[in-house]
PDB file of N, CA and C in Angstrom:
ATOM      1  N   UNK A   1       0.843  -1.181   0.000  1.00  0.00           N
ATOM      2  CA  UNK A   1       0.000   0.000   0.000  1.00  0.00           C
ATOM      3  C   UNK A   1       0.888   1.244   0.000  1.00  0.00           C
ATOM      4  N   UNK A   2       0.426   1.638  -0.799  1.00  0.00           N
ATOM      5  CA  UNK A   2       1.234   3.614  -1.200  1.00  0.00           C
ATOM      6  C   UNK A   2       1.532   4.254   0.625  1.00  0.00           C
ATOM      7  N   UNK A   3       2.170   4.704   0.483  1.00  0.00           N
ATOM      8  CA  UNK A   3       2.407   5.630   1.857  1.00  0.00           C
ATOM      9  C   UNK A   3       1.588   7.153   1.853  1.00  0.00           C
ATOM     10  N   UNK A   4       0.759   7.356   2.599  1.00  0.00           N
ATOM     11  CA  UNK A   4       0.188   8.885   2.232  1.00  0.00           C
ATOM     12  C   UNK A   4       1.027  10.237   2.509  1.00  0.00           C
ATOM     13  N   UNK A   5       1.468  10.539   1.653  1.00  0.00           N
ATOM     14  CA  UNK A   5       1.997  11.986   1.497  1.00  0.00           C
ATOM     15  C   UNK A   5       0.921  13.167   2.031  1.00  0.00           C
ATOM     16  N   UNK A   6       1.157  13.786   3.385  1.00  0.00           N
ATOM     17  CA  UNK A   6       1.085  14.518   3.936  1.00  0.00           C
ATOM     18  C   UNK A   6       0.331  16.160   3.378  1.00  0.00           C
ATOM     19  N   UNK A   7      -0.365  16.829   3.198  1.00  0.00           N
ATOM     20  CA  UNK A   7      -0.603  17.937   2.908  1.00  0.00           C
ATOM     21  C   UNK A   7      -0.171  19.123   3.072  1.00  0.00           C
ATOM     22  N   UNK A   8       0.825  19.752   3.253  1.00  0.00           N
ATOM     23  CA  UNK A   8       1.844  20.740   4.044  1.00  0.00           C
ATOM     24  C   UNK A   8       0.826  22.600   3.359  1.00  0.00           C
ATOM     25  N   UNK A   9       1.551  23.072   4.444  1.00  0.00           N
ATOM     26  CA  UNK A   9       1.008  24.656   4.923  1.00  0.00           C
ATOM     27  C   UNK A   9       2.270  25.301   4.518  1.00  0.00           C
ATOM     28  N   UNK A  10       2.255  25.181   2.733  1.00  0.00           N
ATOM     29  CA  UNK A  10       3.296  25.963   2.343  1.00  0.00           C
ATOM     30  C   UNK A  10       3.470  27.271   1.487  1.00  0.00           C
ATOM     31  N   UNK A  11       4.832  27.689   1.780  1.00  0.00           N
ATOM     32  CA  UNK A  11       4.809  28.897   1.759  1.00  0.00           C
ATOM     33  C   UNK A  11       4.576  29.717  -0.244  1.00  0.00           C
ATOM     34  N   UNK A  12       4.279  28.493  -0.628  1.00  0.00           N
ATOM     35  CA  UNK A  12       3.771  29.016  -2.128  1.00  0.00           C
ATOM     36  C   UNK A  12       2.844  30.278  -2.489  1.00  0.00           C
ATOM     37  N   UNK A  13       3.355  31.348  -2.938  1.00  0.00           N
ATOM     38  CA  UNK A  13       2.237  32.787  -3.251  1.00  0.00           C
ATOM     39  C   UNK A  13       2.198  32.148  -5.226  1.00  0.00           C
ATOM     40  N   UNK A  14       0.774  32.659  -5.574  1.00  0.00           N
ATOM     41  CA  UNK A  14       0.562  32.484  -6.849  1.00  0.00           C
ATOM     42  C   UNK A  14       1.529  32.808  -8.044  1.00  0.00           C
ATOM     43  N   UNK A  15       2.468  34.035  -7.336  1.00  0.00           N
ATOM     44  CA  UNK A  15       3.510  34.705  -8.426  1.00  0.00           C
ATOM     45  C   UNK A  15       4.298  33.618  -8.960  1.00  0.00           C
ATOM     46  N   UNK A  16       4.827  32.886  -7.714  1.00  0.00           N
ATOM     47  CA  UNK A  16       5.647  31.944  -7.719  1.00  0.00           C
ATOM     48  C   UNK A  16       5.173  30.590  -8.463  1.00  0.00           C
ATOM     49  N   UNK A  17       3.971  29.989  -8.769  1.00  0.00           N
ATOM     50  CA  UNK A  17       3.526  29.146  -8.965  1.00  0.00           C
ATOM     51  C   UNK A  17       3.276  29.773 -10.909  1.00  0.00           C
ATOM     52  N   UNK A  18       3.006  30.524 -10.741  1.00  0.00           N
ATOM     53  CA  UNK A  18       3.086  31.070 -12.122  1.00  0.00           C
ATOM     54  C   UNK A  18       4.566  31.224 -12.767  1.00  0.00           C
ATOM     55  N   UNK A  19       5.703  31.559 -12.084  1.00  0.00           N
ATOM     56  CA  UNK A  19       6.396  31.390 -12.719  1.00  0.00           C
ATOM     57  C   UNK A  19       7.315  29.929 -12.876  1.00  0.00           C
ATOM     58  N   UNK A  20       6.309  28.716 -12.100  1.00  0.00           N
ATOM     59  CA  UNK A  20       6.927  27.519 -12.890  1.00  0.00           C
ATOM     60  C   UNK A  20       7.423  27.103 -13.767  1.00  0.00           C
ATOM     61  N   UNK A  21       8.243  26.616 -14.438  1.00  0.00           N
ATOM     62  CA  UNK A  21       8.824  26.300 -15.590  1.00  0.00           C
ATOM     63  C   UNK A  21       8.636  24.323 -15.705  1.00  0.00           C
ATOM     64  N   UNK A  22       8.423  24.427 -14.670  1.00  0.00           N
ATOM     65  CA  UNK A  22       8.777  22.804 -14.763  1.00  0.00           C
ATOM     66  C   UNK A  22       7.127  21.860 -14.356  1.00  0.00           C
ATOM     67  N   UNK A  23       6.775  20.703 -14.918  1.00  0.00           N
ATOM     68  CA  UNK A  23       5.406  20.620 -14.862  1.00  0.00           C
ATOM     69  C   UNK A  23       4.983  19.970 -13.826  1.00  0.00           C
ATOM     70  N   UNK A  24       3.972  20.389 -13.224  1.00  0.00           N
ATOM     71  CA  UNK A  24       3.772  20.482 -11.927  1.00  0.00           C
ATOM     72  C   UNK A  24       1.811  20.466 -12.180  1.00  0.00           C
ATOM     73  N   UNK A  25       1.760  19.072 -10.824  1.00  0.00           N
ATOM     74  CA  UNK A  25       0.342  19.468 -10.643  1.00  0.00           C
ATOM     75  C   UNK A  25       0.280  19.611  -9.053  1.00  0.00           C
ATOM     76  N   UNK A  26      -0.596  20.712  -8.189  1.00  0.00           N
ATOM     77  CA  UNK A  26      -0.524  21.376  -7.536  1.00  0.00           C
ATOM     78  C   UNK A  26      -1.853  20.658  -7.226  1.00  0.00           C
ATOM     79  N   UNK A  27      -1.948  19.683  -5.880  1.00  0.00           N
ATOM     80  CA  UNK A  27      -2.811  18.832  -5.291  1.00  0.00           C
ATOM     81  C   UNK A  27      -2.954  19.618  -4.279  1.00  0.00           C
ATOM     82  N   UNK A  28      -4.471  20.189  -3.793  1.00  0.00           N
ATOM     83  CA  UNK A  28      -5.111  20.940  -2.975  1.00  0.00           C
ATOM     84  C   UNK A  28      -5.968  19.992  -2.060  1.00  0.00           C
ATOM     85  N   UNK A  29      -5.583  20.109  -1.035  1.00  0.00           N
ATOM     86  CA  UNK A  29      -6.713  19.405   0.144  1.00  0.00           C
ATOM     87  C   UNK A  29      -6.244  19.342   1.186  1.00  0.00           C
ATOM     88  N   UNK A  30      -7.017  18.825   2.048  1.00  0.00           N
ATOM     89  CA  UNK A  30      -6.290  18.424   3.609  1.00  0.00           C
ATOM     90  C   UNK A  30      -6.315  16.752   4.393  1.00  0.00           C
ATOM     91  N   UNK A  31      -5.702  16.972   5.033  1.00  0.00           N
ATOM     92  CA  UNK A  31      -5.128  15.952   5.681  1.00  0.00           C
ATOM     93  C   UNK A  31      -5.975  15.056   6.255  1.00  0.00           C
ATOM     94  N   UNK A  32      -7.208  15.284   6.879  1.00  0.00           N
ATOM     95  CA  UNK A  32      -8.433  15.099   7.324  1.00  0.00           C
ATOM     96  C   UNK A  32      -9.496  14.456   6.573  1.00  0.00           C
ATOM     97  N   UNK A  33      -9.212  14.714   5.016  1.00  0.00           N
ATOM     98  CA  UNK A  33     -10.356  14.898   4.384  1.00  0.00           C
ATOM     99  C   UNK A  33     -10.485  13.666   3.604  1.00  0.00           C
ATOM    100  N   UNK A  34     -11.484  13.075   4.001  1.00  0.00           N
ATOM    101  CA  UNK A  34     -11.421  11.379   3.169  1.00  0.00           C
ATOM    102  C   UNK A  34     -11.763  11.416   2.026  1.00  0.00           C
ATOM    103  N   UNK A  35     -12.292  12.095   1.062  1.00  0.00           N
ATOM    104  CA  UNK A  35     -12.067  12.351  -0.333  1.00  0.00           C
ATOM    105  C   UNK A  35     -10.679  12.629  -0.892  1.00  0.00           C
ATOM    106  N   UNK A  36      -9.848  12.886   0.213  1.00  0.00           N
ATOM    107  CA  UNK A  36      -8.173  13.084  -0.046  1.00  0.00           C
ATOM    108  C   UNK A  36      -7.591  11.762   0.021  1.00  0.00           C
ATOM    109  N   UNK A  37      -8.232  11.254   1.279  1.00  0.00           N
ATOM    110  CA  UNK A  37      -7.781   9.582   1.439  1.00  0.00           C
ATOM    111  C   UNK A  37      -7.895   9.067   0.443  1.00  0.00           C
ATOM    112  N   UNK A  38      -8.732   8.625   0.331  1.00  0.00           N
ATOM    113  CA  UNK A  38      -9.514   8.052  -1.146  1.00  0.00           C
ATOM    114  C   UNK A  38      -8.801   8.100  -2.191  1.00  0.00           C
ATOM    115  N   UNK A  39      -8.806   9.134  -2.593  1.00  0.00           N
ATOM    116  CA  UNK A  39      -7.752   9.590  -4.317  1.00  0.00           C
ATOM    117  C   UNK A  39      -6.540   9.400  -3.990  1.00  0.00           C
ATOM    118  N   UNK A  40      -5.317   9.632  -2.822  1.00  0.00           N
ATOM    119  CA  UNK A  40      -4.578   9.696  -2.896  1.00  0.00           C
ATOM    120  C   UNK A  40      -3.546   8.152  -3.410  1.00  0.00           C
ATOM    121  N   UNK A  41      -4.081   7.152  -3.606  1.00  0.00           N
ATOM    122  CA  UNK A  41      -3.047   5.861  -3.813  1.00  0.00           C
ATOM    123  C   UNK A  41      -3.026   6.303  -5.618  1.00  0.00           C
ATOM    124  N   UNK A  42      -4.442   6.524  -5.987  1.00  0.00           N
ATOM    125  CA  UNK A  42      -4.465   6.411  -7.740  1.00  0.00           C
ATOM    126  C   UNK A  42      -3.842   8.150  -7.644  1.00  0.00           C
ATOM    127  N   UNK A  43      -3.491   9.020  -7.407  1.00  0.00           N
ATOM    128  CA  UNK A  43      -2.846   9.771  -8.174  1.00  0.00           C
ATOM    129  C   UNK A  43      -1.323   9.849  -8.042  1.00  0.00           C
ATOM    130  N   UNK A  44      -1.143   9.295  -6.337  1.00  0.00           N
ATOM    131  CA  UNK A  44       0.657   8.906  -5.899  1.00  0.00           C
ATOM    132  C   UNK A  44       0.802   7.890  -7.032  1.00  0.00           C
ATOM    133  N   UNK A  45       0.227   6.507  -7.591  1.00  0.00           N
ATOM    134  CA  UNK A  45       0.149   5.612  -8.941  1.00  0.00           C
ATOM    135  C   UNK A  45       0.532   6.398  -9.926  1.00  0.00           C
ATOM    136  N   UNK A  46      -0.543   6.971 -10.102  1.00  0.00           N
ATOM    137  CA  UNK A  46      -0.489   8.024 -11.400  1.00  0.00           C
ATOM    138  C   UNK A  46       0.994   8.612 -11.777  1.00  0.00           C
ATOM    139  N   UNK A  47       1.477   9.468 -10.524  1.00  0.00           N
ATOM    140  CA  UNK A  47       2.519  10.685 -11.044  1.00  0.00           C
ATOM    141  C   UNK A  47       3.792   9.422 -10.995  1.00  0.00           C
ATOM    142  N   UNK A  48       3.783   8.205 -10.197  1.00  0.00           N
ATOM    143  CA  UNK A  48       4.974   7.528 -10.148  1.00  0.00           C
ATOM    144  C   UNK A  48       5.086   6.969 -12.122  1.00  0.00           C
ATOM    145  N   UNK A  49       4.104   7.274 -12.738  1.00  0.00           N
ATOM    146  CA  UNK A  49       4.342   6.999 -13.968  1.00  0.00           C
ATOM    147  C   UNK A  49       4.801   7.955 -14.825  1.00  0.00           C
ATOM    148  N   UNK A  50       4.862   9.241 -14.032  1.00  0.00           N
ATOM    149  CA  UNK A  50       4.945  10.555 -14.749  1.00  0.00           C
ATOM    150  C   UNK A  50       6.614  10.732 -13.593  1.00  0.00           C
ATOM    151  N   UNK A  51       7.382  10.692 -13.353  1.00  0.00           N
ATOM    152  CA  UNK A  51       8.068  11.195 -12.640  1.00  0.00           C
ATOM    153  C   UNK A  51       9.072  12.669 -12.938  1.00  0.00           C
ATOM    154  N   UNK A  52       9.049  13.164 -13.855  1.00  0.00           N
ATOM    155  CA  UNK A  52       9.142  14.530 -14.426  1.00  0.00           C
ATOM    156  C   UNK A  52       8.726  15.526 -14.323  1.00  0.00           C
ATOM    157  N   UNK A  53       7.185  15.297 -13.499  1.00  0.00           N
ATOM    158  CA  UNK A  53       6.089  15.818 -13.368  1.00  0.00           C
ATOM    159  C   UNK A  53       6.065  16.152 -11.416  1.00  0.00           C
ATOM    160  N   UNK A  54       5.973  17.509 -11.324  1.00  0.00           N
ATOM    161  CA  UNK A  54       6.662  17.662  -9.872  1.00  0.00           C
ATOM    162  C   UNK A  54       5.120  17.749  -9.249  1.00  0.00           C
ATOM    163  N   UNK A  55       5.099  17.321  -8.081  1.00  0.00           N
ATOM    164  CA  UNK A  55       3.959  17.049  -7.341  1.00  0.00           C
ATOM    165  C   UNK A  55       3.522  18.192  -5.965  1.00  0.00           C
ATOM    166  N   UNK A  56       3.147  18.979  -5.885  1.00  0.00           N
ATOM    167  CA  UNK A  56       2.963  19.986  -4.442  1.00  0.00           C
ATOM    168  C   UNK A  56       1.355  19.865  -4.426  1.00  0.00           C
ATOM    169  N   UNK A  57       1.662  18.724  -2.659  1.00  0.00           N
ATOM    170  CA  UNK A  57       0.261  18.875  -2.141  1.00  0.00           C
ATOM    171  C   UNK A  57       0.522  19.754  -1.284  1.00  0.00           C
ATOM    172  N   UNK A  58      -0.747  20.923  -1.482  1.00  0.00           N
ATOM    173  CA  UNK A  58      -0.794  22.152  -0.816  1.00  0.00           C
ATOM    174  C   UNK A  58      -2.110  21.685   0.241  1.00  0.00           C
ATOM    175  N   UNK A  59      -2.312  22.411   1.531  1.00  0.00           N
ATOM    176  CA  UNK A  59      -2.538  21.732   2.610  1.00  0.00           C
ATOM    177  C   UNK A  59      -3.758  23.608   2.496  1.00  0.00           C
ATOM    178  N   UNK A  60      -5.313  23.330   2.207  1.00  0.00           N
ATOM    179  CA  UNK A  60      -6.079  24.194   1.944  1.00  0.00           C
ATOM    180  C   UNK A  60      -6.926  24.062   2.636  1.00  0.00           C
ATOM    181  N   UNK A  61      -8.153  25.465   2.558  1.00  0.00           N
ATOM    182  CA  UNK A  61      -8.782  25.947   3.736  1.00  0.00           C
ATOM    183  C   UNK A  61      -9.174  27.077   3.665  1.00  0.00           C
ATOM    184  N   UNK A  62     -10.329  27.602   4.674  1.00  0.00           N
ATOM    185  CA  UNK A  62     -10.305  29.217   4.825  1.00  0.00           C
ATOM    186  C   UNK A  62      -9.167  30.273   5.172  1.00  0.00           C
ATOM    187  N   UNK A  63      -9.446  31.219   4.348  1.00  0.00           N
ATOM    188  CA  UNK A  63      -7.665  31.916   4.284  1.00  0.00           C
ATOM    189  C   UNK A  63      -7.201  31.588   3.791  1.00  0.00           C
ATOM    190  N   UNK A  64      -7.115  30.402   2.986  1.00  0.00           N
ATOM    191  CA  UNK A  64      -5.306  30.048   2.105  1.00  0.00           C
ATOM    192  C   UNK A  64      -5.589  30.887   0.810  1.00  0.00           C
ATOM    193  N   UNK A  65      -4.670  31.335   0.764  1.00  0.00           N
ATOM    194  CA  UNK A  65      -4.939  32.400  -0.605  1.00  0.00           C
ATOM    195  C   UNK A  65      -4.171  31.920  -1.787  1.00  0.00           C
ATOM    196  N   UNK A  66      -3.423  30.468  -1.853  1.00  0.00           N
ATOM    197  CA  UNK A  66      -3.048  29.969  -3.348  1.00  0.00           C
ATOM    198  C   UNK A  66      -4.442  29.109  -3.581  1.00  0.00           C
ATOM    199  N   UNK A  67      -4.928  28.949  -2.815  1.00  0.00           N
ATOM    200  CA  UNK A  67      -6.400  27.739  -3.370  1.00  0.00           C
ATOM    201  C   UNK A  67      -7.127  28.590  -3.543  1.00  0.00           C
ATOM    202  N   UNK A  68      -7.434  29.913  -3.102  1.00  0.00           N
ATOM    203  CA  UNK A  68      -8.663  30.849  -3.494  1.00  0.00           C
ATOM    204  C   UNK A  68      -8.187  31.287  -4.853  1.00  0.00           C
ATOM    205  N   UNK A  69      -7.047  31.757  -5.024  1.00  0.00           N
ATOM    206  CA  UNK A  69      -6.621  32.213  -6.165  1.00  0.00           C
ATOM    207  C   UNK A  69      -6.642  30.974  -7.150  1.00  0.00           C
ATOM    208  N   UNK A  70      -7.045  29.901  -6.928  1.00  0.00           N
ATOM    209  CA  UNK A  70      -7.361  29.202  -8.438  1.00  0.00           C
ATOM    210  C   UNK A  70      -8.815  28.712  -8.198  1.00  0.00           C
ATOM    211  N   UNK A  71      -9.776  29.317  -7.319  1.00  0.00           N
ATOM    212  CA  UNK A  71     -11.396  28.810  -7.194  1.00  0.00           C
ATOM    213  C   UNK A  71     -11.579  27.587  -6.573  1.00  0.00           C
ATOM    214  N   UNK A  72     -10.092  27.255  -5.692  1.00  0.00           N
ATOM    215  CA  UNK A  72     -10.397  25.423  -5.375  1.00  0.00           C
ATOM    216  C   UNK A  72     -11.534  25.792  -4.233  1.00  0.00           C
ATOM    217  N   UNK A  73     -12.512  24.893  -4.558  1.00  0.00           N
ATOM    218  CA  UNK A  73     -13.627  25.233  -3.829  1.00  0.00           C
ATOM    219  C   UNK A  73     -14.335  23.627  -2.768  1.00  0.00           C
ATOM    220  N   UNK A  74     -13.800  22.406  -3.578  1.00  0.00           N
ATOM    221  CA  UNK A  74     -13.422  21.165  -3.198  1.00  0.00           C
ATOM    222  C   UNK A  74     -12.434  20.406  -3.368  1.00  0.00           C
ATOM    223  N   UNK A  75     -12.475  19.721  -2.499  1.00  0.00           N
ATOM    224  CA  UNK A  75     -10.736  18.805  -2.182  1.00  0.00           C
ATOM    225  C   UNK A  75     -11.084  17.381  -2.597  1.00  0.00           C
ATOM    226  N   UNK A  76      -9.958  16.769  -2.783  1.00  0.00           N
ATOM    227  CA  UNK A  76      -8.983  17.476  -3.566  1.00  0.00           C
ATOM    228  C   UNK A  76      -9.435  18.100  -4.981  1.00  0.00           C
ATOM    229  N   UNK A  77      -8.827  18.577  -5.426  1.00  0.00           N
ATOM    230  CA  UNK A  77      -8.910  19.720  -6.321  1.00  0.00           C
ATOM    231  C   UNK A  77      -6.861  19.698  -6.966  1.00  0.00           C
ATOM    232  N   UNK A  78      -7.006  18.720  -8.158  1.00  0.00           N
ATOM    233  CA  UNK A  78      -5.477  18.767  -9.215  1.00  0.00           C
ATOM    234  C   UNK A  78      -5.862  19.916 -10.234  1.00  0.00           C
ATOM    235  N   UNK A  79      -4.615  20.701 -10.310  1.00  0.00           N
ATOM    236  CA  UNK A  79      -4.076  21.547 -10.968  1.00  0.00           C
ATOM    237  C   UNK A  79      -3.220  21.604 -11.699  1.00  0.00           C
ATOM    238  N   UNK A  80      -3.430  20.830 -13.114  1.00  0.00           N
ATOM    239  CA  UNK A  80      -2.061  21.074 -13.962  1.00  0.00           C
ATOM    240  C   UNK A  80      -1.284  21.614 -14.848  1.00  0.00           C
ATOM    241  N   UNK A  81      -0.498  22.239 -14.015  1.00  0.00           N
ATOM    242  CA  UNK A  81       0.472  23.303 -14.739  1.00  0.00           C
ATOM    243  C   UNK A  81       1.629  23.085 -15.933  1.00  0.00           C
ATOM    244  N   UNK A  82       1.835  23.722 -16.888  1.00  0.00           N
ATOM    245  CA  UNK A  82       2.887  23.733 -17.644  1.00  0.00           C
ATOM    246  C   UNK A  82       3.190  25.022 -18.155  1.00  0.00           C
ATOM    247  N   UNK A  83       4.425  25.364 -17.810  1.00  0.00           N
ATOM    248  CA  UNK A  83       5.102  26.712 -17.825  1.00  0.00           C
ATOM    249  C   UNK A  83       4.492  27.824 -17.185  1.00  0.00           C
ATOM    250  N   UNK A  84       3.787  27.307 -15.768  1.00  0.00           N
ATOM    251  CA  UNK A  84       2.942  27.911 -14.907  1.00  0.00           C
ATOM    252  C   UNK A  84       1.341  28.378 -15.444  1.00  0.00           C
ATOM    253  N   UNK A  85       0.988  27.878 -16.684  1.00  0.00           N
ATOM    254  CA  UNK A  85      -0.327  28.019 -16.982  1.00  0.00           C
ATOM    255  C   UNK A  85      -1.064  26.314 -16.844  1.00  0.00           C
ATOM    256  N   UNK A  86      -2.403  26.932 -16.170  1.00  0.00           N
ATOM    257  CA  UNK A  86      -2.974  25.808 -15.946  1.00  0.00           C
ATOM    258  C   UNK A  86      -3.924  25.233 -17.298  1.00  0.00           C
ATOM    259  N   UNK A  87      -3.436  23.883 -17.700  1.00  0.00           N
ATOM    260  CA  UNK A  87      -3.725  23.073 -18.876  1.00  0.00           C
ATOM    261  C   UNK A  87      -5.169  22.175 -18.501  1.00  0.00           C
ATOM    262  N   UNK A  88      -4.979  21.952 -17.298  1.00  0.00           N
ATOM    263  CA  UNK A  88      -6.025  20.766 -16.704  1.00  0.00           C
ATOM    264  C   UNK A  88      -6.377  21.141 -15.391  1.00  0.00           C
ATOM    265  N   UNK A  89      -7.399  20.306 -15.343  1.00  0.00           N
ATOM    266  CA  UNK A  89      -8.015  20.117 -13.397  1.00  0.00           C
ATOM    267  C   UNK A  89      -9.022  19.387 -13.416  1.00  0.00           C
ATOM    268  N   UNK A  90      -8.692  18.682 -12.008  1.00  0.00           N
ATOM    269  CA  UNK A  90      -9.611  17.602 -11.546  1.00  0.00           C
ATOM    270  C   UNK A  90     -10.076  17.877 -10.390  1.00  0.00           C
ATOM    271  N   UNK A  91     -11.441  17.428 -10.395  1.00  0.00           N
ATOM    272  CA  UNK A  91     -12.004  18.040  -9.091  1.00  0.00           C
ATOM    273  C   UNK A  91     -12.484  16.663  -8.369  1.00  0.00           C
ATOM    274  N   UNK A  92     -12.060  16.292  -7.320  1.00  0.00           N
ATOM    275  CA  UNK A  92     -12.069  14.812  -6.447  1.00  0.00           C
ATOM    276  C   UNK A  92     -12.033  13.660  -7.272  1.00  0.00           C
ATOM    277  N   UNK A  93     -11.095  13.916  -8.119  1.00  0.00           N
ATOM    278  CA  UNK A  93     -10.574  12.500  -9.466  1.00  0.00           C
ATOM    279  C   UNK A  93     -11.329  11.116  -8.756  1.00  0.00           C
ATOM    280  N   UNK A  94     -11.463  10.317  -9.471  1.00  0.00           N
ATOM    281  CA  UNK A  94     -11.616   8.982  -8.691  1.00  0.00           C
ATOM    282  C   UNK A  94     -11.965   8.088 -10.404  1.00  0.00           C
ATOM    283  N   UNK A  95     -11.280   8.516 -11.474  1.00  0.00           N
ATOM    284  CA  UNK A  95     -11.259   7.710 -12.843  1.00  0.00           C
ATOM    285  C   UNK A  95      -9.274   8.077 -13.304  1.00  0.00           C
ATOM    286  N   UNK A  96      -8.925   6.621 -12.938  1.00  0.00           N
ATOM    287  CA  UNK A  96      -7.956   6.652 -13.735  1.00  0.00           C
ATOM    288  C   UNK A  96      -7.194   6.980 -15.006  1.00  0.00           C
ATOM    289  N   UNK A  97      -8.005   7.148 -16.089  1.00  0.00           N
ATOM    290  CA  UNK A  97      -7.792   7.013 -17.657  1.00  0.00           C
ATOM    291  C   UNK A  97      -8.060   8.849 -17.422  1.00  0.00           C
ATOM    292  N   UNK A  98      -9.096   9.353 -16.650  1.00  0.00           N
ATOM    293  CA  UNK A  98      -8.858  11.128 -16.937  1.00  0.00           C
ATOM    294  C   UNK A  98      -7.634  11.811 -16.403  1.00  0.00           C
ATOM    295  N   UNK A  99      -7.140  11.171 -15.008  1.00  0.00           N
ATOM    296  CA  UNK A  99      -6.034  11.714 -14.278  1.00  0.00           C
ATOM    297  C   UNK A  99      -4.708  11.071 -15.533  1.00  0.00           C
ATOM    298  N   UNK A 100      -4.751  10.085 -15.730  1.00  0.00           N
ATOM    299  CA  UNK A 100      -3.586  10.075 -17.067  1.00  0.00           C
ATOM    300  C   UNK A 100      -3.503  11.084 -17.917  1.00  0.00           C
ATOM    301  N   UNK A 101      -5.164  11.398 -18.521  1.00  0.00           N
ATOM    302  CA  UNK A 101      -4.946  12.057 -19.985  1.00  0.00           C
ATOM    303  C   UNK A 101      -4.291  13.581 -20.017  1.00  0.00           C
ATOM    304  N   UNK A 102      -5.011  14.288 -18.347  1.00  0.00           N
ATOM    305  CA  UNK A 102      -4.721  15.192 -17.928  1.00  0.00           C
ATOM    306  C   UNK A 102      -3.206  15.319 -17.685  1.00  0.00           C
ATOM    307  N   UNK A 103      -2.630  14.073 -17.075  1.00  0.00           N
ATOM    308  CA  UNK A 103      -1.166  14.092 -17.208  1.00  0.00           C
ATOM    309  C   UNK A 103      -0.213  14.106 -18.575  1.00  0.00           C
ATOM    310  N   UNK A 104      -1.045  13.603 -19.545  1.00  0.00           N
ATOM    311  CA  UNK A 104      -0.413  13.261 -21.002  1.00  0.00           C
ATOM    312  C   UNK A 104      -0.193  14.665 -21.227  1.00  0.00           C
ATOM    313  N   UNK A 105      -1.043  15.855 -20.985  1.00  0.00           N
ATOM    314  CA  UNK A 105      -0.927  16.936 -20.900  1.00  0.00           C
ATOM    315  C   UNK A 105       0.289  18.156 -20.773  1.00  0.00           C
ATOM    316  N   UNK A 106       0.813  17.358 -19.597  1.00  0.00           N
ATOM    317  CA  UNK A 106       2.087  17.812 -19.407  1.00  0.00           C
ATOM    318  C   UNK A 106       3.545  17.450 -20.228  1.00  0.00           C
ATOM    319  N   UNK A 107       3.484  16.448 -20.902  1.00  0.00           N
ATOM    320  CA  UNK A 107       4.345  15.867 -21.421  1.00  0.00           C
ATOM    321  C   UNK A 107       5.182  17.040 -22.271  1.00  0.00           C
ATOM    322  N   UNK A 108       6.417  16.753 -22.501  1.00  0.00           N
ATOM    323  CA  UNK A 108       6.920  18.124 -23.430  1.00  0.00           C
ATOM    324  C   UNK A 108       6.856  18.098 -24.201  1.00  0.00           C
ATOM    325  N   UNK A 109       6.109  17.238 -25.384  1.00  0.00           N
ATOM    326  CA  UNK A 109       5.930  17.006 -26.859  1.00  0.00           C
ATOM    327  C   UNK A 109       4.078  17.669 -26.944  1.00  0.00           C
ATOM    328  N   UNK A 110       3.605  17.768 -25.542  1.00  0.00           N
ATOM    329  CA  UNK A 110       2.270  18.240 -25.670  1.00  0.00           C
ATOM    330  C   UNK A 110       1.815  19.401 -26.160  1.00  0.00           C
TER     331      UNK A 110
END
């Protein structure tokens, strides 16, 4: 069984997330939240097939102002970025073949 990767209270402002260069999906939720439980083995699956593809679970809530600034309004809530513009999003994934395609997304031939 996958190990669950943690949700962290980090110090990411939107400027910074915009100026990504490198492809990145930006996993919003909390630690608590069993719709986080749930998704988290198929998308830790997922990105271990993508490993190029940089992973920040951001740890969201009232007040967090990188999840307001992209409308995350439910958790989890994937965000995928390439060259800091967002290409894709999933809102509480739970279908394998969309969290791929969304990842095919990122690829650098995409």
């Amino acid at each position: 069984m996958a190990q669950h990767t943690p949700y962290l209270d980090t110090p990411l402002t939107r400027q910074t997330v915009d100026a990504l260069d490198q492809p990145t999906v930006l996993d919003f939720g909390a630690n608590w939240c069993g719709y986080c439980l749930g998704a988290s083995a198929m998308v830790q699956a997922a990105l271990a097939r993508h490993p190029d593809v940089q992973h920040i679970r951001v740890e969201d809530g009232p007040g967090r102002r990188l999840g307001r600034s992209f409308t995350v309004r439910l958790w989890p809530t994937l965000v995928f970025l390439k060259n800091g513009q967002e290409v894709a999003r999933l809102v509480r994934p739970e279908d394998a073949a969309a969290l791929e395609q969304a990842l095919a997304l990122l690829d650098a031939n995409a």
